[in-house]
C-alpha atoms as a PDB file:
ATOM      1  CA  UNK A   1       3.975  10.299 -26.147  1.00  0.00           C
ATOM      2  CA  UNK A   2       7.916  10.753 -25.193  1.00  0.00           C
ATOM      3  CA  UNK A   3       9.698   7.550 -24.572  1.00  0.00           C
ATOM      4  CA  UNK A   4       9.693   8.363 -20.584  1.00  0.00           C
ATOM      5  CA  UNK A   5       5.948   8.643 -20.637  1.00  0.00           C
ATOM      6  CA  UNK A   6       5.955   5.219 -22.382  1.00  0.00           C
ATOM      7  CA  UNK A   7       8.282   3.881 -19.783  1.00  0.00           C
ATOM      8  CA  UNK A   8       6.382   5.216 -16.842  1.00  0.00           C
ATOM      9  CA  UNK A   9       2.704   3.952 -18.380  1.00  0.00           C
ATOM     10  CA  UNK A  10       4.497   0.474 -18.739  1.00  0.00           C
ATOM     11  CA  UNK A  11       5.446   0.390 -15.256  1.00  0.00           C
ATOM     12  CA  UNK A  12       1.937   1.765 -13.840  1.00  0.00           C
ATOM     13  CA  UNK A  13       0.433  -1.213 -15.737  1.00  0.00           C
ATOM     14  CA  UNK A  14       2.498  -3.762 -14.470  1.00  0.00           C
ATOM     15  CA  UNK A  15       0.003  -4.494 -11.142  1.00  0.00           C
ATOM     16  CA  UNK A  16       2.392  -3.952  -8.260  1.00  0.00           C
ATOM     17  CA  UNK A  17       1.133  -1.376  -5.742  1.00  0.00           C
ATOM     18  CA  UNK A  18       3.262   1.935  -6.321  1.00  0.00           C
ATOM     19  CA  UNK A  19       2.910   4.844  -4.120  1.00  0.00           C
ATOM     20  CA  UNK A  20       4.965   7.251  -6.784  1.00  0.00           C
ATOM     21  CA  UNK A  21       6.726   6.329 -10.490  1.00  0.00           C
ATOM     22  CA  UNK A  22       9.297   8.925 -11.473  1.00  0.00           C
ATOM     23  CA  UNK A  23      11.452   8.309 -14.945  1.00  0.00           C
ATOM     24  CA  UNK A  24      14.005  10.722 -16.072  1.00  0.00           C
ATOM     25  CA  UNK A  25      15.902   9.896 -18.922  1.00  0.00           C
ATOM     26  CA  UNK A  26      16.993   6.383 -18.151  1.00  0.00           C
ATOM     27  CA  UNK A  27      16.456   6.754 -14.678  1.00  0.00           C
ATOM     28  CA  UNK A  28      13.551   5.347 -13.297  1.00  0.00           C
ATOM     29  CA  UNK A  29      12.777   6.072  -9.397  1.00  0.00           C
ATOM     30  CA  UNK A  30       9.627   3.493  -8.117  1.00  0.00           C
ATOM     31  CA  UNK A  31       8.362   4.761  -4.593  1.00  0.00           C
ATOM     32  CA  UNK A  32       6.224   1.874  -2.337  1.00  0.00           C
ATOM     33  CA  UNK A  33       4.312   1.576   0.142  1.00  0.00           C
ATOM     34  CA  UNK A  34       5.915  -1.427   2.117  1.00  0.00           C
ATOM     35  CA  UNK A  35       9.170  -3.047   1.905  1.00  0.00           C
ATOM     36  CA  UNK A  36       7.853  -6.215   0.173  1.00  0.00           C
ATOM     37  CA  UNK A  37       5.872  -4.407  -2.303  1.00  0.00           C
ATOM     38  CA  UNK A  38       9.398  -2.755  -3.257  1.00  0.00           C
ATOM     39  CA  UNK A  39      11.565  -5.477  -2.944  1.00  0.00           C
ATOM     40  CA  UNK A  40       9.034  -7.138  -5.749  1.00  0.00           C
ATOM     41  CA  UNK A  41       9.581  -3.749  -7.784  1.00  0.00           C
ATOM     42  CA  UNK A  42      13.211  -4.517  -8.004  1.00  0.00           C
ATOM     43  CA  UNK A  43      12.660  -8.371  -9.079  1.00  0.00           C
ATOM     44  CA  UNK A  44      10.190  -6.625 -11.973  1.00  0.00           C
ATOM     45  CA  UNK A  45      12.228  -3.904 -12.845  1.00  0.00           C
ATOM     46  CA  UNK A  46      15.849  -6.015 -12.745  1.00  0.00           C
ATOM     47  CA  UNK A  47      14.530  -8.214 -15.748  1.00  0.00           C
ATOM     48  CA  UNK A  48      14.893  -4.904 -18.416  1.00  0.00           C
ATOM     49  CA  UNK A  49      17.479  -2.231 -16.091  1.00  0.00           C
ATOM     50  CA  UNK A  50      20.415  -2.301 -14.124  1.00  0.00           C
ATOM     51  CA  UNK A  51      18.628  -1.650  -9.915  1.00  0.00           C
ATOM     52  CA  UNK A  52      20.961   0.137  -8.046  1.00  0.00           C
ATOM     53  CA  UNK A  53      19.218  -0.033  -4.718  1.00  0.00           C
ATOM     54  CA  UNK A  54      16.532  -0.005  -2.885  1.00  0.00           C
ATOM     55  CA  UNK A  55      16.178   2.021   0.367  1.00  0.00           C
ATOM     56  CA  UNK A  56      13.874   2.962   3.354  1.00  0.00           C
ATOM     57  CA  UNK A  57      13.059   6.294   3.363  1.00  0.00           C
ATOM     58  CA  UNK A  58      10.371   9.174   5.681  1.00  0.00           C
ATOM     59  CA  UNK A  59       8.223  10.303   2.950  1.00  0.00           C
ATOM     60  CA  UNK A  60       5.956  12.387   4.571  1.00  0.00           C
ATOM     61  CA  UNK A  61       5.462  14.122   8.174  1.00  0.00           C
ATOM     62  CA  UNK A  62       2.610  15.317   9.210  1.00  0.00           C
ATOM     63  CA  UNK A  63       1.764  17.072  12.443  1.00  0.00           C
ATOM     64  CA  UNK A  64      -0.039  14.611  14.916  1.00  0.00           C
ATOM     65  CA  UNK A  65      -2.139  16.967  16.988  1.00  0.00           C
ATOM     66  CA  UNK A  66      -2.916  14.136  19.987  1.00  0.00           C
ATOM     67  CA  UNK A  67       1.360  14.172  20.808  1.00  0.00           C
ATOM     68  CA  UNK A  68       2.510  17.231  20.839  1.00  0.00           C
ATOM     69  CA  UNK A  69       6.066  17.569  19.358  1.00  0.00           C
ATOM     70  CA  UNK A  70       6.056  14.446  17.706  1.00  0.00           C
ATOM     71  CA  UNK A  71       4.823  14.274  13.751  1.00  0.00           C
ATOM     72  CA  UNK A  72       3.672  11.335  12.196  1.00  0.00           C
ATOM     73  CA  UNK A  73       6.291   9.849   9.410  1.00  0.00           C
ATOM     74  CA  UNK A  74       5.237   7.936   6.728  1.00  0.00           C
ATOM     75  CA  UNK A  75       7.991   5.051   5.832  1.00  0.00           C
ATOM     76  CA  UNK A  76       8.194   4.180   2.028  1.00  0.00           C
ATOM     77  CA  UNK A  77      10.772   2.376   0.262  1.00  0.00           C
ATOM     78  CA  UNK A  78      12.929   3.259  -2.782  1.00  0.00           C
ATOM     79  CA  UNK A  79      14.148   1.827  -5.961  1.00  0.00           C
ATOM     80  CA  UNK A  80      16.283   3.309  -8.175  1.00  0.00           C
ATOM     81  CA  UNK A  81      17.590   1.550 -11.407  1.00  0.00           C
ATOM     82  CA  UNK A  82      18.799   3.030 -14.860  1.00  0.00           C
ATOM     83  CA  UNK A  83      17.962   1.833 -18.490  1.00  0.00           C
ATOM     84  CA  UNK A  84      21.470   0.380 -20.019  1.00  0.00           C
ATOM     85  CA  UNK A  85      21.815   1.750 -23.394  1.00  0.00           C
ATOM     86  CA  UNK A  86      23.235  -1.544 -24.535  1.00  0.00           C
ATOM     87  CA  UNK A  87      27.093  -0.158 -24.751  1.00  0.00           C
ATOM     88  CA  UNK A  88      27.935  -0.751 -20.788  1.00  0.00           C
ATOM     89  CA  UNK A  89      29.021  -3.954 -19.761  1.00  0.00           C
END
Protein backbone atom coordinates (compact mmCIF):
# COMPACT_ATOMS: atom_id res chain seq x y z
CA UNK A 1 0.00 0.00 0.00
CA UNK A 2 1.67 3.51 -1.24
CA UNK A 3 1.70 6.17 1.36
CA UNK A 4 -1.30 8.08 -0.62
CA UNK A 5 -3.44 5.00 -0.37
CA UNK A 6 -2.64 5.04 3.39
CA UNK A 7 -3.53 8.67 3.56
CA UNK A 8 -6.74 8.37 1.66
CA UNK A 9 -7.94 4.98 3.80
CA UNK A 10 -7.17 7.20 6.96
CA UNK A 11 -9.36 9.85 5.85
CA UNK A 12 -12.33 7.44 4.59
CA UNK A 13 -12.24 6.07 8.18
CA UNK A 14 -12.44 9.12 9.92
CA UNK A 15 -16.66 9.14 9.94
CA UNK A 16 -17.41 12.43 8.23
CA UNK A 17 -19.70 12.06 5.21
CA UNK A 18 -17.42 12.49 1.98
CA UNK A 19 -18.87 12.57 -1.39
CA UNK A 20 -15.15 12.08 -3.13
CA UNK A 21 -11.34 11.75 -1.36
CA UNK A 22 -8.60 12.52 -3.86
CA UNK A 23 -4.70 12.53 -2.51
CA UNK A 24 -1.88 13.26 -4.78
CA UNK A 25 1.34 13.47 -3.39
CA UNK A 26 0.79 15.74 -0.45
CA UNK A 27 -2.19 17.08 -1.78
CA UNK A 28 -5.24 15.92 -0.49
CA UNK A 29 -8.65 17.21 -2.25
CA UNK A 30 -11.96 16.13 0.21
CA UNK A 31 -15.27 16.67 -1.89
CA UNK A 32 -18.80 17.01 0.43
CA UNK A 33 -21.94 16.91 0.22
CA UNK A 34 -23.05 20.10 2.24
CA UNK A 35 -21.22 23.03 3.40
CA UNK A 36 -21.18 21.95 7.09
CA UNK A 37 -20.10 18.53 6.40
CA UNK A 38 -16.98 20.34 4.66
CA UNK A 39 -16.39 23.00 6.85
CA UNK A 40 -15.98 19.96 9.60
CA UNK A 41 -13.48 18.33 6.95
CA UNK A 42 -11.28 21.31 7.26
CA UNK A 43 -11.41 21.39 11.30
CA UNK A 44 -10.31 17.38 10.85
CA UNK A 45 -7.95 17.75 8.28
CA UNK A 46 -6.23 21.27 9.76
CA UNK A 47 -5.03 19.24 12.92
CA UNK A 48 -2.16 17.14 10.56
CA UNK A 49 -2.00 19.69 6.99
CA UNK A 50 -1.81 23.10 6.07
CA UNK A 51 -6.07 23.76 4.42
CA UNK A 52 -5.85 26.11 1.86
CA UNK A 53 -9.53 26.57 1.24
CA UNK A 54 -12.56 25.42 1.01
CA UNK A 55 -14.99 26.32 -1.84
CA UNK A 56 -18.54 25.83 -3.33
CA UNK A 57 -18.47 24.24 -6.37
CA UNK A 58 -21.40 22.54 -9.43
CA UNK A 59 -20.34 19.04 -9.39
CA UNK A 60 -22.61 17.53 -11.55
CA UNK A 61 -25.45 18.58 -14.21
CA UNK A 62 -27.75 16.54 -15.28
CA UNK A 63 -30.50 17.11 -17.80
CA UNK A 64 -33.93 17.71 -15.99
CA UNK A 65 -36.41 16.49 -18.56
CA UNK A 66 -39.71 18.30 -16.70
CA UNK A 67 -37.81 22.12 -17.55
CA UNK A 68 -36.63 22.18 -20.59
CA UNK A 69 -33.29 24.11 -20.93
CA UNK A 70 -32.53 24.10 -17.48
CA UNK A 71 -30.18 21.04 -15.96
CA UNK A 72 -30.14 20.12 -12.56
CA UNK A 73 -26.65 21.12 -10.66
CA UNK A 74 -25.49 19.38 -7.90
CA UNK A 75 -23.64 21.91 -5.27
CA UNK A 76 -20.67 20.26 -3.33
CA UNK A 77 -18.06 21.87 -1.43
CA UNK A 78 -14.23 21.69 -1.62
CA UNK A 79 -11.25 21.35 0.53
CA UNK A 80 -7.99 21.43 -0.48
CA UNK A 81 -4.97 21.23 1.99
CA UNK A 82 -1.29 19.90 1.48
CA UNK A 83 0.87 17.62 3.82
CA UNK A 84 3.91 20.00 5.19
CA UNK A 85 7.00 18.06 4.87
CA UNK A 86 8.18 19.51 8.14
CA UNK A 87 10.88 22.06 6.39
CA UNK A 88 8.16 25.03 5.63
CA UNK A 89 7.46 27.35 8.20
Amino acid sequence: MSTQEAMKAKLESSGLPFKEIKVYGSQIVVTAWSREAGLKWASFIAKFATVFCGITAIDECRQNDKLIGNPSVVEVFRVFARISCGRER
